[in-house]
Protein backbone atom coordinates (compact mmCIF):
# COMPACT_ATOMS: atom_id res chain seq x y z
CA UNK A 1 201.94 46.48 26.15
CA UNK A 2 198.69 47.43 24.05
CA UNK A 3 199.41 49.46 20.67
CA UNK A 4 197.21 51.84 19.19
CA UNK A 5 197.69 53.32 15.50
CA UNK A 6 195.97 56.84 15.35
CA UNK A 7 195.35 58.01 12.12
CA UNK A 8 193.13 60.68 10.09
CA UNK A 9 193.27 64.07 8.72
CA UNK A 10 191.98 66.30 12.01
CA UNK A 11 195.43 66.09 14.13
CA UNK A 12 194.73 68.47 16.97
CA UNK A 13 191.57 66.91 17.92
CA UNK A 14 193.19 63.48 17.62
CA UNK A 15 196.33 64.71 19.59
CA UNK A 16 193.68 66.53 22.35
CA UNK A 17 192.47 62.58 22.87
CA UNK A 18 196.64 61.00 23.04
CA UNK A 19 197.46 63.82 25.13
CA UNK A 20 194.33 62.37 27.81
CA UNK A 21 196.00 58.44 27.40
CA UNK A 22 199.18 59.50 28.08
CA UNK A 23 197.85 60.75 31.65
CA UNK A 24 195.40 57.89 32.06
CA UNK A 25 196.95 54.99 30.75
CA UNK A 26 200.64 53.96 31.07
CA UNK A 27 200.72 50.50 29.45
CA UNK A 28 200.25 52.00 26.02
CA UNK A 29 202.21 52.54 22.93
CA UNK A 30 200.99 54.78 20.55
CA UNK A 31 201.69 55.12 16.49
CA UNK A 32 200.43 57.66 14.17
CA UNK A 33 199.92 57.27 10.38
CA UNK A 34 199.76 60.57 8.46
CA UNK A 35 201.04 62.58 5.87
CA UNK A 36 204.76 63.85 6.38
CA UNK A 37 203.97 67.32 3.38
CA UNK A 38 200.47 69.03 3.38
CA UNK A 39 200.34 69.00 -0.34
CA UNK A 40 201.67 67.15 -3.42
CA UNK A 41 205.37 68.53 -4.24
CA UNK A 42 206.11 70.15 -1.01
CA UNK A 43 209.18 69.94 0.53
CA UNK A 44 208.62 71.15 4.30
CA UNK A 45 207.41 68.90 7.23
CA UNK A 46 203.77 69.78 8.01
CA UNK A 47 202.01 71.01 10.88
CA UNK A 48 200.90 67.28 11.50
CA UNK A 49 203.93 65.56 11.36
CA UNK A 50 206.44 68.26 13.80
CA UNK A 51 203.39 68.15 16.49
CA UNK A 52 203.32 64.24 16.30
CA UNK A 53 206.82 63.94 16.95
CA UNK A 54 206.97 66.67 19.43
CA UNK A 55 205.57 63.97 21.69
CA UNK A 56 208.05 61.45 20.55
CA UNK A 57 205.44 59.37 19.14
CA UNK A 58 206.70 57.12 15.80
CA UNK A 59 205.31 58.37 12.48
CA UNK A 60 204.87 56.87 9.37
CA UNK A 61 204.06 58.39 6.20
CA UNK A 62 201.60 57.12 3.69
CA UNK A 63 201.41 57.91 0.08
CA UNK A 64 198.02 57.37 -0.34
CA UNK A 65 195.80 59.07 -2.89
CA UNK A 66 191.97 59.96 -2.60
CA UNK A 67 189.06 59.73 -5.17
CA UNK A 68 187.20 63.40 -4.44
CA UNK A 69 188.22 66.05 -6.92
CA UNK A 70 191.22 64.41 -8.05
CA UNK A 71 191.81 63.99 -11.78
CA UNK A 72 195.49 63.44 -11.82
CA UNK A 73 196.47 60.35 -12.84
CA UNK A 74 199.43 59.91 -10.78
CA UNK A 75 197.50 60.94 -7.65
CA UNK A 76 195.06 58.27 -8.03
CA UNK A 77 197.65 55.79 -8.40
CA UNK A 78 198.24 56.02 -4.79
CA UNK A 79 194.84 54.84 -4.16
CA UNK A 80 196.29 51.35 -4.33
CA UNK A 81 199.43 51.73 -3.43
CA UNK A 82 198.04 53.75 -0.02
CA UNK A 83 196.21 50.51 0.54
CA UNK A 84 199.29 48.13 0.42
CA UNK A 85 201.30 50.37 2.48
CA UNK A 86 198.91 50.35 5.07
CA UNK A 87 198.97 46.48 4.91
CA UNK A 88 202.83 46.49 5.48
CA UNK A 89 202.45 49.47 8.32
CA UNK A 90 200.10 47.57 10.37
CA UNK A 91 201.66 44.26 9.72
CA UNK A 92 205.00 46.05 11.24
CA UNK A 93 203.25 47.86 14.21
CA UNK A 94 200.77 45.12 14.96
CA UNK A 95 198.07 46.92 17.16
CA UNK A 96 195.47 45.80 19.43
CA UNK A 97 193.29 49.15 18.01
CA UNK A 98 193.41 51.55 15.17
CA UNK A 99 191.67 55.06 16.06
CA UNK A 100 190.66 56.76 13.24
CA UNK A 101 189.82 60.59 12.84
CA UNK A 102 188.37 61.14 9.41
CA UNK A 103 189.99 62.13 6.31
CA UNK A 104 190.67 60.11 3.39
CA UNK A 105 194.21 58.78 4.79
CA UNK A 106 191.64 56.77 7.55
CA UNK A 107 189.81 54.72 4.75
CA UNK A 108 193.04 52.58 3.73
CA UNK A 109 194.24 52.04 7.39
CA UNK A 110 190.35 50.90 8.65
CA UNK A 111 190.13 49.02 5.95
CA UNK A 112 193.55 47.34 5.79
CA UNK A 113 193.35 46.74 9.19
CA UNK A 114 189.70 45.13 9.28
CA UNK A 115 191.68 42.66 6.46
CA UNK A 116 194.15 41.45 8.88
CA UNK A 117 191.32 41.58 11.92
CA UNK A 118 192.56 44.74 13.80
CA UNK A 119 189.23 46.50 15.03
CA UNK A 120 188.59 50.33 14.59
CA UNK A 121 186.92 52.66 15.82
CA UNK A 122 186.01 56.23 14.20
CA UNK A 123 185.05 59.78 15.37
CA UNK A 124 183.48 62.12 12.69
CA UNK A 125 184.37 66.09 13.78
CA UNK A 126 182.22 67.34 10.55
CA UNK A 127 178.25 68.12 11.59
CA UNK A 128 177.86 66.21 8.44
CA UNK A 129 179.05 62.26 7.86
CA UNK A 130 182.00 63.07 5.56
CA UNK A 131 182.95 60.79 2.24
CA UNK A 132 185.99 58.66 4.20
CA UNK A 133 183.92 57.84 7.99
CA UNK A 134 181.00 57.25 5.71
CA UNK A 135 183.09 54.19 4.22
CA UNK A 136 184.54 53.28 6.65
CA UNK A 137 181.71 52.94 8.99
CA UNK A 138 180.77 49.60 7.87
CA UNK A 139 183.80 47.55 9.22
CA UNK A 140 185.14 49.93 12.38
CA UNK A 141 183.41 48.35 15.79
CA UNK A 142 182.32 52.09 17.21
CA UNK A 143 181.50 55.64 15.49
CA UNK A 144 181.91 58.85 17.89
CA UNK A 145 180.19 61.81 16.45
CA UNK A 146 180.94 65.85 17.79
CA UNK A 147 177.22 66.90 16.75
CA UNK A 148 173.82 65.71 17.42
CA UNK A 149 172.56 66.06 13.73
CA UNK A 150 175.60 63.83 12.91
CA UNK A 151 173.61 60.65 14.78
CA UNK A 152 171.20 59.71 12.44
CA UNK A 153 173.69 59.63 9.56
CA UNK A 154 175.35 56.44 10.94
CA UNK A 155 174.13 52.98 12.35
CA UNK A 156 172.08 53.90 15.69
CA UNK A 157 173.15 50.37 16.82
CA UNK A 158 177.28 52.02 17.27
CA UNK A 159 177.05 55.67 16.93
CA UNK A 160 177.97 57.54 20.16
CA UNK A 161 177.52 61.77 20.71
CA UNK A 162 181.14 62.77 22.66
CA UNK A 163 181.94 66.19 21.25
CA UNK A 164 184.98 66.85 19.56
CA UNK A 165 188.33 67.10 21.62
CA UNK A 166 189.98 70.13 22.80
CA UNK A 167 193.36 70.81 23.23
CA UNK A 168 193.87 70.78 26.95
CA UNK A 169 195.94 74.24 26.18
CA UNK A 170 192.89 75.71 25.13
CA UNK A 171 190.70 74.62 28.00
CA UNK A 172 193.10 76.38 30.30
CA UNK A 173 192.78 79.67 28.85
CA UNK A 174 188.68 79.29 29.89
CA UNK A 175 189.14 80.40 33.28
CA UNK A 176 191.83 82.51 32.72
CA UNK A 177 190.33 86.31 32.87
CA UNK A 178 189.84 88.04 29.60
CA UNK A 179 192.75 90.39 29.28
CA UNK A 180 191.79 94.15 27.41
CA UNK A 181 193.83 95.03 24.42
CA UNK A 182 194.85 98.53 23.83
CA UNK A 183 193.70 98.01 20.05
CA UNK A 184 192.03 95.48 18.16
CA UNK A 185 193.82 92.33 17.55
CA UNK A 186 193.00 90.14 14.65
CA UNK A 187 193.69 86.66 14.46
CA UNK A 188 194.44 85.45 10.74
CA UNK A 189 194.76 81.58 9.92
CA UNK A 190 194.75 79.59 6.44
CA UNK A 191 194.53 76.54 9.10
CA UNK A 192 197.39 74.07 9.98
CA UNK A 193 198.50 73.99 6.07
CA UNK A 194 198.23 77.79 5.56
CA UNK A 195 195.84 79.57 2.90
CA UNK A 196 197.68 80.91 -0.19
CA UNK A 197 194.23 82.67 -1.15
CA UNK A 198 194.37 84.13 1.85
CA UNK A 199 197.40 84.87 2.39
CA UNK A 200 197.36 87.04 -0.89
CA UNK A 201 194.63 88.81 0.11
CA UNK A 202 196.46 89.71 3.85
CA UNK A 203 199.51 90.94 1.81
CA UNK A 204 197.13 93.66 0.22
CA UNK A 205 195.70 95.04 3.29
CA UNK A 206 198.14 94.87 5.73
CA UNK A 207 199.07 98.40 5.23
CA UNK A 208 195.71 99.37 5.79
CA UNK A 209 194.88 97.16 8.63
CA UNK A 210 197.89 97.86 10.73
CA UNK A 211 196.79 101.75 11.15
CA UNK A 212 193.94 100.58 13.55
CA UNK A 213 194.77 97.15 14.68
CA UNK A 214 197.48 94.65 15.87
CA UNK A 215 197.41 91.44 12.97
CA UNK A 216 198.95 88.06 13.68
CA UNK A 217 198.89 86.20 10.84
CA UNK A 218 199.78 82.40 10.65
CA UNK A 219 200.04 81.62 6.92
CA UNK A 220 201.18 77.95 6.32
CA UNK A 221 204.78 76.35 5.93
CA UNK A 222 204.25 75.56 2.34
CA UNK A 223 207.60 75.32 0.12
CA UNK A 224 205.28 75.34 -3.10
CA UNK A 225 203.79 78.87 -2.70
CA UNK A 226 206.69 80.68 -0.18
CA UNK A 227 203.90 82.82 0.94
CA UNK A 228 206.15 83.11 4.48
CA UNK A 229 209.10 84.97 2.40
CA UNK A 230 207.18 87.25 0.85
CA UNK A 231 204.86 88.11 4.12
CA UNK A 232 207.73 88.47 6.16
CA UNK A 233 208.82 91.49 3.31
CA UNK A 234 206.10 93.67 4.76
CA UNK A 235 208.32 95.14 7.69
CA UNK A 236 205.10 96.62 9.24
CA UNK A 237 204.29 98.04 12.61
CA UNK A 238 201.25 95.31 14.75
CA UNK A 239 202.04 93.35 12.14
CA UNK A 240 203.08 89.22 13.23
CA UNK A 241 203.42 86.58 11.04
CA UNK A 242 204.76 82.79 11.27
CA UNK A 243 204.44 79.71 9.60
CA UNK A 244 203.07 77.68 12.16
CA UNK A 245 202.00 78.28 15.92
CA UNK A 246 202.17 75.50 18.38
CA UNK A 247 199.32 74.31 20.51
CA UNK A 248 200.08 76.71 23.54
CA UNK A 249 200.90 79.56 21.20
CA UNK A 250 197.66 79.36 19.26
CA UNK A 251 195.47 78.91 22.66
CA UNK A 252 197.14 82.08 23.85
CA UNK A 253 196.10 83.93 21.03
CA UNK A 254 192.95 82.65 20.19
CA UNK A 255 191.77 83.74 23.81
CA UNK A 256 193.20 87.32 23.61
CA UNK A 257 192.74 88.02 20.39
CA UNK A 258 189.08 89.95 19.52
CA UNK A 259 188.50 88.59 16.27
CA UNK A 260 189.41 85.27 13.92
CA UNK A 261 189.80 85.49 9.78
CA UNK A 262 190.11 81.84 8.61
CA UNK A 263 188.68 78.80 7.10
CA UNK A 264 186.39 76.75 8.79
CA UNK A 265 187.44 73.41 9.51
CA UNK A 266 185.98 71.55 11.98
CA UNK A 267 188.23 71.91 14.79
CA UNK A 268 188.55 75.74 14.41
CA UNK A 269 184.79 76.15 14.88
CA UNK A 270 184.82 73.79 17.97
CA UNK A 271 187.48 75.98 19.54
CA UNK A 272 185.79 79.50 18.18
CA UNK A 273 182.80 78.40 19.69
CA UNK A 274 184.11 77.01 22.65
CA UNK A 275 186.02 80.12 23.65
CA UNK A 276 182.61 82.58 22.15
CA UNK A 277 185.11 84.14 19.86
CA UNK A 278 183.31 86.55 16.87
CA UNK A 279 185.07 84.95 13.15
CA UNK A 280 184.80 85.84 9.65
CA UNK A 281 184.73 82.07 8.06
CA UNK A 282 185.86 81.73 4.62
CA UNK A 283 184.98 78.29 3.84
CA UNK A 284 186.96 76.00 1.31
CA UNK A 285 184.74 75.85 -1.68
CA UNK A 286 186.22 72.57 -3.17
CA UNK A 287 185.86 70.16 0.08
CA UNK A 288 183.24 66.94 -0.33
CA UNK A 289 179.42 67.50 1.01
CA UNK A 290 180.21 71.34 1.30
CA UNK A 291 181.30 70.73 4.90
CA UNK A 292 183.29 73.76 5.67
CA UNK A 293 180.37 75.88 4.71
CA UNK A 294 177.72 74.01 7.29
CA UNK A 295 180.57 74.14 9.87
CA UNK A 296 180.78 77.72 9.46
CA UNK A 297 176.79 77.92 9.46
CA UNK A 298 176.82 76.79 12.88
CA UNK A 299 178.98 79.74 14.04
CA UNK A 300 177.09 82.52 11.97
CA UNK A 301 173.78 80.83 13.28
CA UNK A 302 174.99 81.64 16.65
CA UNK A 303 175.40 84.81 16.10
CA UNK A 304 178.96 84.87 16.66
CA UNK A 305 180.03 85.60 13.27
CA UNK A 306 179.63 85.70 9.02
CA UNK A 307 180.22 83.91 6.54
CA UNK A 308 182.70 85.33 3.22
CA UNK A 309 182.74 83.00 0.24
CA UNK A 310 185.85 82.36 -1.19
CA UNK A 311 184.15 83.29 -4.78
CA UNK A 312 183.13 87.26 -2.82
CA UNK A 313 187.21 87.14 -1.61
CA UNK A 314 188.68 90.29 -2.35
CA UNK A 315 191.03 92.90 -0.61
CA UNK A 316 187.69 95.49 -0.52
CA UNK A 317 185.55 92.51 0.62
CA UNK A 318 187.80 91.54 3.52
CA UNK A 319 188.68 94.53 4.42
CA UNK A 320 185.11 95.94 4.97
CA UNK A 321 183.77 92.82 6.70
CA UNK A 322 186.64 93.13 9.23
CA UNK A 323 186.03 96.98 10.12
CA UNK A 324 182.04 96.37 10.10
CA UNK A 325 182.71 93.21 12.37
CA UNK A 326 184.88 95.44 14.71
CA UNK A 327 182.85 98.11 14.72
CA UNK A 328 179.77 96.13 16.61
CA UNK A 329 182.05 93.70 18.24
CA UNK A 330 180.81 94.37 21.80
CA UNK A 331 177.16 92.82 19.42
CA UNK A 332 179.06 89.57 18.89
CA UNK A 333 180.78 89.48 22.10
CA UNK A 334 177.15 89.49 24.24
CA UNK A 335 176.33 86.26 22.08
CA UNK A 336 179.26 83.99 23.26
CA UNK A 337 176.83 81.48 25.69
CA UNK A 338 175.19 80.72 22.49
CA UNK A 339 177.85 79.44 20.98
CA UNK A 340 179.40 77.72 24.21
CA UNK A 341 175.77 76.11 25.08
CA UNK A 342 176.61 74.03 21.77
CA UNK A 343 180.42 72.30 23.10
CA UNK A 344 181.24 69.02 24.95
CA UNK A 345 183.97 70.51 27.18
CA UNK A 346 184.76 67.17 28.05
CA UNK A 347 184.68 65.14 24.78
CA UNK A 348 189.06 64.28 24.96
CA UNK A 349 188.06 62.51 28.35
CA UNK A 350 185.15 60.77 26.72
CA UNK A 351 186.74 59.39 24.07
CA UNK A 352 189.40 58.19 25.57
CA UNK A 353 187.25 56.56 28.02
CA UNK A 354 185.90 54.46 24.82
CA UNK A 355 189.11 53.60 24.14
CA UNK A 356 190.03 52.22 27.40
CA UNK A 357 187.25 50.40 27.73
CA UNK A 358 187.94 48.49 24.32
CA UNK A 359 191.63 47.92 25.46
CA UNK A 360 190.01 46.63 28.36
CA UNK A 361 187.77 44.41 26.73
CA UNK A 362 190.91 42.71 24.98
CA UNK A 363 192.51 41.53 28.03
């Protein structure tokens, strides 16, 4: 029986590439390594950690901390003590491979694991190399990238182009045929750990927007803001709102619904573009190499969208941008192959493929 660890900070498109192995490969037993709470002093399981062990797959949590734009001193404590936990982790799992998918959780794990002689390989989802695969691209064996411009920012010698994942929910809805709301329906997501920016700004509208369109709003599980409690206080015709969607749930709606509000990570501009949905992007201002904002570039350069700066945020702001973006949505609509010309439909497959053929290799 071969082990794999999976780690990093995308989940779904990791999760997109376990849910291929499970179909493909039956002499496999998979681990993740992740963070159990979004965010420092929560108290409620995140999005990452219920849709891990929805597919009864073990999870351990590591306390690690992370250098970028953290001045706290008991945060960067964990920087060391994230390393030695992911000593004792893999010294307790003992896997043939660790797969890592970015974020700054992956650097201890590759590195840990390169100590005690457990190869790696990486796959960047960013179109630029971010801070964590950057370091860790000198000891994994094999770098996947989602974007062609990503290539040249790793060694040519074992950089790969595959795409990033899609969730196999999400594929189905592709040839399912587009179904005609009676109104508008807007789509509004913080991403997996909710935005309380956002969410702020949706509890000052809603009364407006619900006059002319049908809102479901997914706004983060977060115990430190309670955003959910008060959003669920606006009793409110069209109006939908939950902490969390599952995979299935948020494929329905992202194919039904006629326009997204949301950050730009890189998975949700995969699936946006993907599925030729129009989006209003509000990129995180505070991420490293200002990657939020060039994943959301590649969206509004497609013509499928804009792009709202967190520091232009405001109820009038929002507000406007939706109604304008609604108003010529049949404009954004006729632009979805440009978008869709841009996707690996097929990356999950790929990848897993790599990671077959390294199992195999180890036989």
């Amino acid at each position: 029986m071969k082990k794999i660890v999976f780690v990093g900070g995308h989940h779904t498109a990791a999760l997109a590439v376990i849910d291929t192995l499970n179909v493909e490969n039956r002499d496999l037993s998979l681990f993740w390594i992740g963070h159990r709470f979004s965010m420092w002093g929560d108290i409620n399981d995140s999005a990452e950690y219920r849709d891990v062990i929805a597919r009864n797959i073990p999870f351990y949590d590591l306390k690690a901390g992370k250098f970028y734009h953290t001045f706290n001193p008991l945060k960067l404590i964990r920087i060391p003590f994230g390393f030695f936990q992911a000593l004792y982790f893999l010294v307790k799992i003992r896997p043939t491979l660790i797969v890592s998918f970015g974020g700054y959780l992956a650097a201890p794990i590759v590195i840990a694991g390169w100590c005690l002689g457990i190869p790696a390989i990486t796959h960047e989802q960013t179109v630029i190399a971010g801070f964590a695969n950057r370091l860790i691209s000198i000891f994994v064996k094999e770098i996947l990238v989602s974007w062609s411009t990503s290539l040249s920012q790793y060694p040519a010698n074992k950089t790969t182009l595959t795409g990033l994942p899609l969730r196999q929910d999400l594929l189905a809805t592709l040839s399912k045929p587009s179904s005609l709301n009676s109104q508008p329906t807007i789509y509004i997501t913080g991403g997996k750990q909710g935005s309380h920016k956002i969410n702020l700004i949706v509890q000052e509208i809603i009364p407006k927007l619900v006059k002319q369109y049908k809102v479901i709003h997914q706004c983060g599980s977060s115990s430190v803001y309670n955003d959910l409690d008060q959003l669920r206080g606006l009793v409110a015709p069209n109006y939908e709102v939950k902490e969390y969607f599952n995979a299935s749930e948020t494929a329905e709606i992202l194919s039904t619904c006629d326009l997204v509000v949301g950050r730009s990570g890189a998975n949700t501009v995969y699936e946006l573009l993907a599925l030729g949905k129009p989006a209003i992007l509000i990129p995180l201002p505070w991420v490293s190499h200002n990657e939020q904002y060039l994943n959301a570039k590649v969206l509004a350069d497609a013509g499928l969208g804009v792009i709202l700066n967190e520091s232009d945020l405001t109820s009038e702001t929002l507000l406007k941008t939706i109604n304008e973006m609604l108003t010529s949505l049949e404009k954004y609509k006729s632009r979805a192959s440009f978008g869709q010309n841009l996707i690996v439909y097929d990356a999950a497959s790929k990848i897993a493929a790599r990671v077959t053929a390294y199992l195999s290799d180890k036989n």
